[in-house]
Protein backbone atom coordinates (compact mmCIF):
# COMPACT_ATOMS: atom_id res chain seq x y z
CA UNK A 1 7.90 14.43 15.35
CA UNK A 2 5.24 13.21 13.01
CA UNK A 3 6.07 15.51 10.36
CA UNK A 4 9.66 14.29 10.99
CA UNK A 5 8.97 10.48 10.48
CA UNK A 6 6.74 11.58 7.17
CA UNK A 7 9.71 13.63 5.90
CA UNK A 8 11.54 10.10 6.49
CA UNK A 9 9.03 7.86 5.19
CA UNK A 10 8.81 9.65 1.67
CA UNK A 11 12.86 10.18 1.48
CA UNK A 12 13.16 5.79 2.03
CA UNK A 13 10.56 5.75 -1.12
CA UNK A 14 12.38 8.39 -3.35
CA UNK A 15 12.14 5.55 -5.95
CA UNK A 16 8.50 5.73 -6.02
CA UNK A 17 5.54 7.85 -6.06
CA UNK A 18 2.21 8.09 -4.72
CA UNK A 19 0.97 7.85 -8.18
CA UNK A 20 2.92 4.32 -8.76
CA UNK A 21 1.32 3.65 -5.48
CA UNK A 22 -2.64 4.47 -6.77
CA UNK A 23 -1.73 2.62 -9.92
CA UNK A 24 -0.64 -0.51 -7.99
CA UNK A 25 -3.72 -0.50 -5.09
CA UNK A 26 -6.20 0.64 -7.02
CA UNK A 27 -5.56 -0.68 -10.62
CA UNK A 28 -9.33 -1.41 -11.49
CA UNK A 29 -10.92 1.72 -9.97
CA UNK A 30 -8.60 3.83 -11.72
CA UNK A 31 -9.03 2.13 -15.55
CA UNK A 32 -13.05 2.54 -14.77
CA UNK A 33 -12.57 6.12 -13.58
CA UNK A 34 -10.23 7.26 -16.86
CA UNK A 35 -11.00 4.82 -19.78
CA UNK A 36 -14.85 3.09 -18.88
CA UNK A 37 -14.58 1.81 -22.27
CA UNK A 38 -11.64 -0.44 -21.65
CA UNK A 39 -12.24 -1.63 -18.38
CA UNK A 40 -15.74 -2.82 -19.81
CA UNK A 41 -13.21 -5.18 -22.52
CA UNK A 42 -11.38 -6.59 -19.57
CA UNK A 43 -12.21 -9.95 -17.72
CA UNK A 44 -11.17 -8.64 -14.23
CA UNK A 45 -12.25 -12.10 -12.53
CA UNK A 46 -8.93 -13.47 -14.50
CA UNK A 47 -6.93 -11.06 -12.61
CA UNK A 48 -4.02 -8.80 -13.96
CA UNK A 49 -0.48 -8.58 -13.35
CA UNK A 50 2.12 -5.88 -12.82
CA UNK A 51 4.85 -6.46 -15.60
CA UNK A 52 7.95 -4.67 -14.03
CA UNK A 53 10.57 -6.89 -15.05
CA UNK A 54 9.14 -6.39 -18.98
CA UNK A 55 9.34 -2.60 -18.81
CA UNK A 56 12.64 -2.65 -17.12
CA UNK A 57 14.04 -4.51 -20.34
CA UNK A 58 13.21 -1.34 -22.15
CA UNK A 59 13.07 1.49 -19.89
CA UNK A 60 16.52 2.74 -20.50
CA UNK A 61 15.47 3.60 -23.84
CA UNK A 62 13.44 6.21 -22.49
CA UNK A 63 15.55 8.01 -19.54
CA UNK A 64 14.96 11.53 -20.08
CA UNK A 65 15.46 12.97 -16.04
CA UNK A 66 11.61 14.05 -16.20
CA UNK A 67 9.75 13.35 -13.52
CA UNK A 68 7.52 10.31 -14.79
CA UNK A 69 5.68 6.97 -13.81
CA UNK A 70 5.25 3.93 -16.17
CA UNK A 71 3.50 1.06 -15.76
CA UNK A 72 2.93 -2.15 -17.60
CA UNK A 73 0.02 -4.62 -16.93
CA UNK A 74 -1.39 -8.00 -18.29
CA UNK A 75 -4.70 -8.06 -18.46
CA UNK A 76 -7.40 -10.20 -20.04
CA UNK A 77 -9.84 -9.10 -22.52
CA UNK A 78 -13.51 -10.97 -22.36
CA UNK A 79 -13.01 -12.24 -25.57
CA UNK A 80 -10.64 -14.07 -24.06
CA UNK A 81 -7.06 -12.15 -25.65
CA UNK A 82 -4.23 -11.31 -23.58
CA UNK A 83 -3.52 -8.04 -23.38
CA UNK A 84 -0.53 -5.30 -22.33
CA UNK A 85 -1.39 -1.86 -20.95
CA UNK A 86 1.18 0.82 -20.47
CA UNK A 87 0.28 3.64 -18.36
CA UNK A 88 3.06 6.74 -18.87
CA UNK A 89 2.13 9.56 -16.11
CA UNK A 90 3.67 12.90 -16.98
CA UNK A 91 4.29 14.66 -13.82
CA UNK A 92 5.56 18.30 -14.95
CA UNK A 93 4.66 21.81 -14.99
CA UNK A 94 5.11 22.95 -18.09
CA UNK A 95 4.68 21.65 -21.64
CA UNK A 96 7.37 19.04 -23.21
CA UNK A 97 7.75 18.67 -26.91
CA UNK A 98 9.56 16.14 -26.75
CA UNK A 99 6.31 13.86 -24.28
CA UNK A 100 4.83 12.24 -27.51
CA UNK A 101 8.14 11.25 -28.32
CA UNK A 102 8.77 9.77 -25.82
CA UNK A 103 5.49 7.67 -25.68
CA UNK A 104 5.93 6.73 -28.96
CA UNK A 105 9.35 5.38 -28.14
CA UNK A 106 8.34 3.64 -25.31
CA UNK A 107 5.29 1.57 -27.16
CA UNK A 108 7.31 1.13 -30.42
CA UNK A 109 10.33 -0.42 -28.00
CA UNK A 110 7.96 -2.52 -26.74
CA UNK A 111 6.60 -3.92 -29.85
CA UNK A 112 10.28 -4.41 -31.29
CA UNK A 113 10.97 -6.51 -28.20
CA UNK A 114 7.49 -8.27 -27.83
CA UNK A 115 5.66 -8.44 -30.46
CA UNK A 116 2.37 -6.97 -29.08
CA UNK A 117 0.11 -4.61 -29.36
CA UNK A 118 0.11 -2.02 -26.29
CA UNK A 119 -2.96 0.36 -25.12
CA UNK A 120 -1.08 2.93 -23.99
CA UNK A 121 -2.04 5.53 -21.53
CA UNK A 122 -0.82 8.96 -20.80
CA UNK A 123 -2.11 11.28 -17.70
CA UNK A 124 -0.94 14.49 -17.65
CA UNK A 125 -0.60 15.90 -14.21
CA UNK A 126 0.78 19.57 -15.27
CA UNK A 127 -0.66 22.96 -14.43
CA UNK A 128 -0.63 24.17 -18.30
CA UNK A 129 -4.50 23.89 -19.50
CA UNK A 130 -3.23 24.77 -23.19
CA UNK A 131 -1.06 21.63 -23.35
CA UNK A 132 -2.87 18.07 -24.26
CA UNK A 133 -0.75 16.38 -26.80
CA UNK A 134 -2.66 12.76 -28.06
CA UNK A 135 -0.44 11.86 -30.96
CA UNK A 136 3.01 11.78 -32.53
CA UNK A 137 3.64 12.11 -35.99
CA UNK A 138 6.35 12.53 -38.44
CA UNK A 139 6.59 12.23 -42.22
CA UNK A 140 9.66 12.54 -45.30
CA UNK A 141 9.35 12.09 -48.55
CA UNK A 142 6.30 10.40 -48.91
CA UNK A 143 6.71 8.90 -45.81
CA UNK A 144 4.56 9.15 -42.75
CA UNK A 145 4.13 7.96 -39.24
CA UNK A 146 1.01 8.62 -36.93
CA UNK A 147 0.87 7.26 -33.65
CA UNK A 148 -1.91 8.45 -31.32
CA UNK A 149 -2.73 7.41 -27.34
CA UNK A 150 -5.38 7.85 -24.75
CA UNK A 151 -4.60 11.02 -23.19
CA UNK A 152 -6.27 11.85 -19.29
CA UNK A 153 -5.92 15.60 -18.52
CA UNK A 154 -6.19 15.79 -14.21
CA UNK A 155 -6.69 19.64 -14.89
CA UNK A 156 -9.60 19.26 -16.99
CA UNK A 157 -11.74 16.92 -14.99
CA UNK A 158 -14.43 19.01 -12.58
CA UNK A 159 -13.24 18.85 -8.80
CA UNK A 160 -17.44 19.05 -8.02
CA UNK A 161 -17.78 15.79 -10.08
CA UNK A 162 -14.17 14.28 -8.33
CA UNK A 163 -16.14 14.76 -4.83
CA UNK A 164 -19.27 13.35 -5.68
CA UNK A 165 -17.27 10.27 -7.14
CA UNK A 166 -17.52 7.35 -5.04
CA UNK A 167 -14.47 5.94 -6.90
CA UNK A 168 -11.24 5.72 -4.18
CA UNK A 169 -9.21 7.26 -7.24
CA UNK A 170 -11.06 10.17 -7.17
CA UNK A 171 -10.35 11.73 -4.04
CA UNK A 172 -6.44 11.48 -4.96
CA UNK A 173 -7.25 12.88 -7.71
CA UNK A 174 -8.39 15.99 -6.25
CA UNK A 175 -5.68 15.56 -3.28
CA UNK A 176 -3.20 15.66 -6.28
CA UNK A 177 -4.95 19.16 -8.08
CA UNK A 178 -5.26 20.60 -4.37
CA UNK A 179 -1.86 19.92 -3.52
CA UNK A 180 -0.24 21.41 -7.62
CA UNK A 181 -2.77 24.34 -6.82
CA UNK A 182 -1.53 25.84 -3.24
CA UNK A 183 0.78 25.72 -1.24
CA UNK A 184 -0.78 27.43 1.66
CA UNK A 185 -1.01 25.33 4.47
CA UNK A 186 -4.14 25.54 6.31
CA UNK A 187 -5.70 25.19 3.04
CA UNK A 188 -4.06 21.91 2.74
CA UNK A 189 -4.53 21.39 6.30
CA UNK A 190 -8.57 21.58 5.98
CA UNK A 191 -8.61 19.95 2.18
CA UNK A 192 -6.87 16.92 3.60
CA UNK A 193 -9.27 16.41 6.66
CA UNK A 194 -12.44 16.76 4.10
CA UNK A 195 -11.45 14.07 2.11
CA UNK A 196 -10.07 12.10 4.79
CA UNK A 197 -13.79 12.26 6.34
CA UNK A 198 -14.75 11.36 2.46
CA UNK A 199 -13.03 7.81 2.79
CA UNK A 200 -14.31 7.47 6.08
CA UNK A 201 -18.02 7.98 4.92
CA UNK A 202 -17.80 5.88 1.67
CA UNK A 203 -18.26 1.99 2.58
CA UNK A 204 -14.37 1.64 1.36
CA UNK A 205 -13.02 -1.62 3.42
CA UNK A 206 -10.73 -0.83 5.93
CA UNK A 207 -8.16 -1.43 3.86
CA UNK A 208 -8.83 0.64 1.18
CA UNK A 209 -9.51 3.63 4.02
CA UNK A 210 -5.85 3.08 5.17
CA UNK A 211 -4.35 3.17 1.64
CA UNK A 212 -6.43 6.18 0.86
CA UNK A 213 -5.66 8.10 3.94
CA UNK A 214 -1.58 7.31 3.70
CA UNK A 215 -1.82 8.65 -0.21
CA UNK A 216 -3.77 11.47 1.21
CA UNK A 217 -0.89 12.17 3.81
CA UNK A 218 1.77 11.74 0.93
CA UNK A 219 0.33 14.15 -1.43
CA UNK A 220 -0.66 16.70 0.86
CA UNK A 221 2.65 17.61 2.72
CA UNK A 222 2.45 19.80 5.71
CA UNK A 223 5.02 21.54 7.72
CA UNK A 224 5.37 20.09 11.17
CA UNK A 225 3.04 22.28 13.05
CA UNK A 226 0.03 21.27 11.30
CA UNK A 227 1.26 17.85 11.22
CA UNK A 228 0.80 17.77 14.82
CA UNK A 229 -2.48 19.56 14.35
CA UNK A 230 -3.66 17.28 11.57
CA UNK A 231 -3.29 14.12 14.29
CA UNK A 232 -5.27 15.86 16.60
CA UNK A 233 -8.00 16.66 14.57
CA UNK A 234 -8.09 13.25 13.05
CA UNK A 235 -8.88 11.90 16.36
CA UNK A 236 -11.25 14.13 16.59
CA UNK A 237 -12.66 12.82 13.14
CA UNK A 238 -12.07 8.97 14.57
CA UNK A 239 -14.03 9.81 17.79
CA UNK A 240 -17.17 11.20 15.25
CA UNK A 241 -17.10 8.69 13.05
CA UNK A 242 -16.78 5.92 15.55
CA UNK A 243 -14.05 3.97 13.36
CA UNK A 244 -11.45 1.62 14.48
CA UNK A 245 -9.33 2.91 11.93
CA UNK A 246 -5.61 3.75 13.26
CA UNK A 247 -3.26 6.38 11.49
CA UNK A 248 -0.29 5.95 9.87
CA UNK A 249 1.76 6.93 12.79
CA UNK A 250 -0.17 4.21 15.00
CA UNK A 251 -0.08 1.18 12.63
CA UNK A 252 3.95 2.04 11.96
CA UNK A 253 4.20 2.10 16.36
CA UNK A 254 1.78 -1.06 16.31
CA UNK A 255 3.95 -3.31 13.74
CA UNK A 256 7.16 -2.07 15.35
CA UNK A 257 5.78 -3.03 18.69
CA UNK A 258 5.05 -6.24 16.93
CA UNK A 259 8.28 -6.93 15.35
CA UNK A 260 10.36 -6.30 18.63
CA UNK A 261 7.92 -8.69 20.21
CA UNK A 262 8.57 -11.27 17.95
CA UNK A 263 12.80 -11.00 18.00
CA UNK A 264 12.28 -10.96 21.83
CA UNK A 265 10.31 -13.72 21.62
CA UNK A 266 12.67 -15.56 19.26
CA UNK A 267 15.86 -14.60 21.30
CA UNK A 268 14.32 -15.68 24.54
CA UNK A 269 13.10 -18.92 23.03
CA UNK A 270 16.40 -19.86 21.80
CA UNK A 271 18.07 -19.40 24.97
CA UNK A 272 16.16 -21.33 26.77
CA UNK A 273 15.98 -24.28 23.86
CA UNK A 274 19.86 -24.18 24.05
CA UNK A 275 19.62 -23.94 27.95
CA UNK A 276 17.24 -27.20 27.39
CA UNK A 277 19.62 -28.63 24.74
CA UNK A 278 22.22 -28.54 26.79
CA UNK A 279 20.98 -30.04 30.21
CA UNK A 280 19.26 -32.68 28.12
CA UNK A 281 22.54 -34.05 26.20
CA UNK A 282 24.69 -33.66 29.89
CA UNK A 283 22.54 -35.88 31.61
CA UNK A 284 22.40 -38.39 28.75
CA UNK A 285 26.60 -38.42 29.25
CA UNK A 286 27.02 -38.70 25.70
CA UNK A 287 28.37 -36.79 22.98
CA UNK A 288 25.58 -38.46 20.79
CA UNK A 289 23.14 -37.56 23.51
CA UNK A 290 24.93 -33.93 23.59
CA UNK A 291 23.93 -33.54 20.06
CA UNK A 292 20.56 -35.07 19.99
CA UNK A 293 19.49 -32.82 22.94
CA UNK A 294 21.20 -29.85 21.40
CA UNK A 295 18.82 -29.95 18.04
CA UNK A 296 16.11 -30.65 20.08
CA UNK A 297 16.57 -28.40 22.50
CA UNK A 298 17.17 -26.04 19.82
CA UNK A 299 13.90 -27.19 17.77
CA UNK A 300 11.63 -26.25 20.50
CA UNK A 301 13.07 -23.03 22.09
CA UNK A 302 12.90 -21.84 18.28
CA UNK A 303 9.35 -22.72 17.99
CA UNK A 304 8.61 -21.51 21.52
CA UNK A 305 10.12 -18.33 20.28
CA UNK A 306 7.83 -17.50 17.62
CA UNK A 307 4.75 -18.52 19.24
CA UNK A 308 6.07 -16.37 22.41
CA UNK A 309 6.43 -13.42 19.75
CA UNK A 310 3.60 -13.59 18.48
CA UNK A 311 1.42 -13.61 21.21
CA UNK A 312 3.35 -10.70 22.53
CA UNK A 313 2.95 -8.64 19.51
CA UNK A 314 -0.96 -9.47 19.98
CA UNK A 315 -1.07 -8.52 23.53
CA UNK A 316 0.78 -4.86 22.22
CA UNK A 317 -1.53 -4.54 19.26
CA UNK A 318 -4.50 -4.73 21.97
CA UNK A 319 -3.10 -2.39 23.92
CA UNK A 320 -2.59 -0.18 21.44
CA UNK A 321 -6.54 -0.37 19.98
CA UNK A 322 -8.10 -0.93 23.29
CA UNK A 323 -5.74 -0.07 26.38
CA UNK A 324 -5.14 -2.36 29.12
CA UNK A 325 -5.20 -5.99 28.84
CA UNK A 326 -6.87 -8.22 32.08
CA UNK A 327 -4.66 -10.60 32.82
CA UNK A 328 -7.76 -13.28 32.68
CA UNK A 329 -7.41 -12.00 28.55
CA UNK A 330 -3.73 -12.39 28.65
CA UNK A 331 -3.43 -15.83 29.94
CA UNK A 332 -6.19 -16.92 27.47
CA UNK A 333 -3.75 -15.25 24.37
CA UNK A 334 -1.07 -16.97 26.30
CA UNK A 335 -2.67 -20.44 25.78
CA UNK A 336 -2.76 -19.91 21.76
CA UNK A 337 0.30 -21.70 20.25
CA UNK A 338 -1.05 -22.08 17.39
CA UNK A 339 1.02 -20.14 14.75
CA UNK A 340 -1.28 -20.05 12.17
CA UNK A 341 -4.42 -19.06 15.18
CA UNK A 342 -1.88 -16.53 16.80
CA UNK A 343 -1.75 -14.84 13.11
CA UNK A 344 -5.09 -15.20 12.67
CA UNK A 345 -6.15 -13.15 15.68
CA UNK A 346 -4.39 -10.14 14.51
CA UNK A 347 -6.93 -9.53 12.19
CA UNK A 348 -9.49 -10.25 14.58
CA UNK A 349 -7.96 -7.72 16.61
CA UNK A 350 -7.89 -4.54 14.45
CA UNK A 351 -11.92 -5.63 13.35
CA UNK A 352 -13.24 -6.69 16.52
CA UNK A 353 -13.80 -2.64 17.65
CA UNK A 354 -13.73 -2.99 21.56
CA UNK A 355 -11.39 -5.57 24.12
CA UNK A 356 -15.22 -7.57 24.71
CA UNK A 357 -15.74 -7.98 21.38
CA UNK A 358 -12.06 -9.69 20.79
CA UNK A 359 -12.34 -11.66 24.11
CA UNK A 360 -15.58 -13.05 22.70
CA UNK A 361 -13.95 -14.42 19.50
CA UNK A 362 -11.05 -15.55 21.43
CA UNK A 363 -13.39 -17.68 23.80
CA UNK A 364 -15.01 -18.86 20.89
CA UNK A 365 -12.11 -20.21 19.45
CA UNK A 366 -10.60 -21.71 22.38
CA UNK A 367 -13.86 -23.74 22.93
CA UNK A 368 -13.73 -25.25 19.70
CA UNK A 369 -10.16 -26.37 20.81
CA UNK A 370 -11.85 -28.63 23.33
C-alpha cells in the first residue's frame, strides 16, 4: 500500500523532479556546497527569488527530450548588484555533444531577451567519469566564440566527504549516486535508513528533516515489500531517536484527516446557518426579514463551519501524534474559535512532543483569554 501511494505520488509530479525540488528547499545550502565562492558574493539577508515565468519565455528554445532541470534565480550580490543565476542539471547516462550547446543557447537566449549577464551552472548527474564538458566553442574564418560555465561533477565528489557533510544537500547527493549506482534493493533499503538516521542526528529543523526524508524516499525507490519494511524500521529509528517526526505516509493521513474535518465542518455549519436563516426571517413575517435572516443566518453557520473544522482537524492531528484525546482536552479545543488561535495550535501540536505538553500550552493560552 505504501509503495502504492509513492508510485502515485511521483506519477502526479511527473513534471518535476526531486532535483527541482533540492534546488527550490534548499537553494542556499546547495550554492555553498557547489560554488563557496559565489555564495560568499551574495547578500542572502536580501533574499532571492525563483524566476520561472523568465525562463519559460525562453525555454522552448532549448527542448531537446533530455532529461534536464533548469532553474533561474535573482539574487543579490553584497556589492549591492542584482544578479541572475541559471542552474542547467544534466540528468543522463551517457555523454551528449550536443550539452554545451545547449547551455550556451540557453544563456545567450537569455541575454538576447534580457540584457544580463547570467552565472550559469551545470551539474552533471551521469555515470560516465570521462565526460566533464566546461565550455563551448566555435570559430570560422577568423571568427571565434568561447563560452565557458561552472561545471559540478556528482561522480567526482568523495561519498566519505558527502557523509561527513553537515550540509542537507549532501546527503541527496549521495542518495542520488546510491540510487544511479544499484539497483539492488536491500542495498537501497539499508542506504536509505543510514541517511535517514543522518538527518535525524544533524540539528536540521523539523522541517528541513521532513523535506530531507521525502527526497530521500523519492530518490531511493523500493519495490513494495521493502516499502512496508522501510516503515517499520523507521519506527523503529523514531522510537531510538525519540523524535516527533511523522513520515510521509502519516503527515499525507494527518492533512487528509484535516481537510475532511474542515469540509465537514463547513457543510455542517452551513446547514445549520441556513436552518438559522431561515427560522429567523419566518418569524420576522417578512420577506425583508426572510432575507436579512437568510445572510445572517448564512454569515454565522459559515463561520461556525470553519472554526468547527478546524478544531476537528486539531482534535485528529492529536490523535494521530499522541492517541486518545480526554474529553476535559477536547472541550478546552472546543472553546477555541479563534481562527487565527485554532491555526496556530497546529503547530503547537506537531512541536509540543506528548498530549501534557500540548494541554499545557493550550491552558496557557486560554488563561490569557481571561
Amino acid at each position: 500500500m505504501a509503495a502504492r501511494k509513492r508510485a502515485a505520488q511521483r506519477k502526479r509530479h511527473d513534471q518535476d523532479s526531486p532535483w527541482k525540488e533540492l534546488i527550490r528547499l534548499f537553494f542556499p545550502q546547495l550554492i555553498e556546497m557547489i560554488h563557496p565562492e559565489l555564495h560568499g558574493l551574495i547578500d542572502w539577508q536580501r533574499g532571492y527569488e525563483f524566476l520561472d515565468a523568465e525562463l519559460q519565455r525562453i525555454a522552448r528554445q532549448s527542448r531537446t527530450g533530455r532529461q534536464t532541470v533548469d532553474k533561474l534565480v535573482r539574487v543579490y550580490f553584497r556589492d549591492g548588484t542584482e544578479q541572475w543565476i541559471l542552474i542547467h542539471i544534466e540528468v543522463q547516462s551517457r555523454p551528449d555533444r550536443l550539452f554545451p550547446e545547449r547551455t550556451y543557447t540557453y544563456d545567450a537566449a537569455l541575454w538576447l531577451y534580457y540584457r544580463r549577464p547570467i552565472v550559469t551552472i551545470a551539474i552533471l548527474a551521469d555515470k560516465n567519469p570521462h565526460w566533464r564538458p566546461t565550455k563551448y566553442e566555435r570559430s570560422l574564418a577568423g571568427c571565434r566564440l568561447e563560452f565557458e560555465f561552472y561545471t559540478v561533477k556528482l561522480l567526482e565528489w568523495d561519498e566519505a566527504e558527502l557523509l561527513a557533510n553537515p550540509n542537507p544537500c549532501a546527503l541527496l547527493f549521495v542518495a542520488f549516486r546510491r540510487a544511479q549506482a544499484s539497483s539492488d534493493a536491500e542495498f537501497i533499503l539499508q542506504s536509505r535508513l543510514e541517511l535517514v538516521r543522518l538527518a535525524l542526528d544533524r540539528g536540521y529543523t523539523e522541517e528541513q528533516v521532513g523535506e530531507l526524508i521525502r527526497l530521500l524516499e523519492w530518490v531511493m525507490v523500493l519495490p513494495e515489500i521493502f516499502e512496508e519494511r522501510y516503515e517499520q524500521l523507521l519506527e523503529e529509528v523514531k522510537r531510538e531517536k525519540g523524535t516527533p517526526y511523522l513520515s510521509v505516509m502519516e503527515r499525507k493521513a494527518l492533512r487528509d484527516g484535516l481537510q475532511q474535518g474542515l469540509q465537514q465542518g463547513l457543510q455542517q455549519g452551513l446547514q445549520q446557518g441556513l436552518q438559522q436563516g431561515l427560522e429567523q426571517g419566518l418569524q420576522q413575517g417578512l420577506q425583508q426579514g426572510l432575507q436579512q435572516g437568510l445572510e445572517q443566518g448564512l454569515q454565522q453557520g459559515l463561520q461556525q463551519g470553519i472554526e468547527r473544522g478546524l478544531q476537528d482537524g486539531l482534535l485528529k492531528l492529536l490523535r494521530g501524534l499522541y492517541g486518545d484525546v480526554p474529553e476535559s482536552l477536547e472541550a478546552q479545543v472546543r472553546s477555541v474559535h479563534d481562527v487565527a488561535q485554532l491555526n496556530a495550535l497546529y503547530d503547537v501540536a506537531l512541536s509540543a512532543g506528548s498530549l501534557q505538553a500540548f494541554a499545557e500550552q493550550l491552558s496557557r493560552l486560554l488563561e490569557e483569554q481571561v
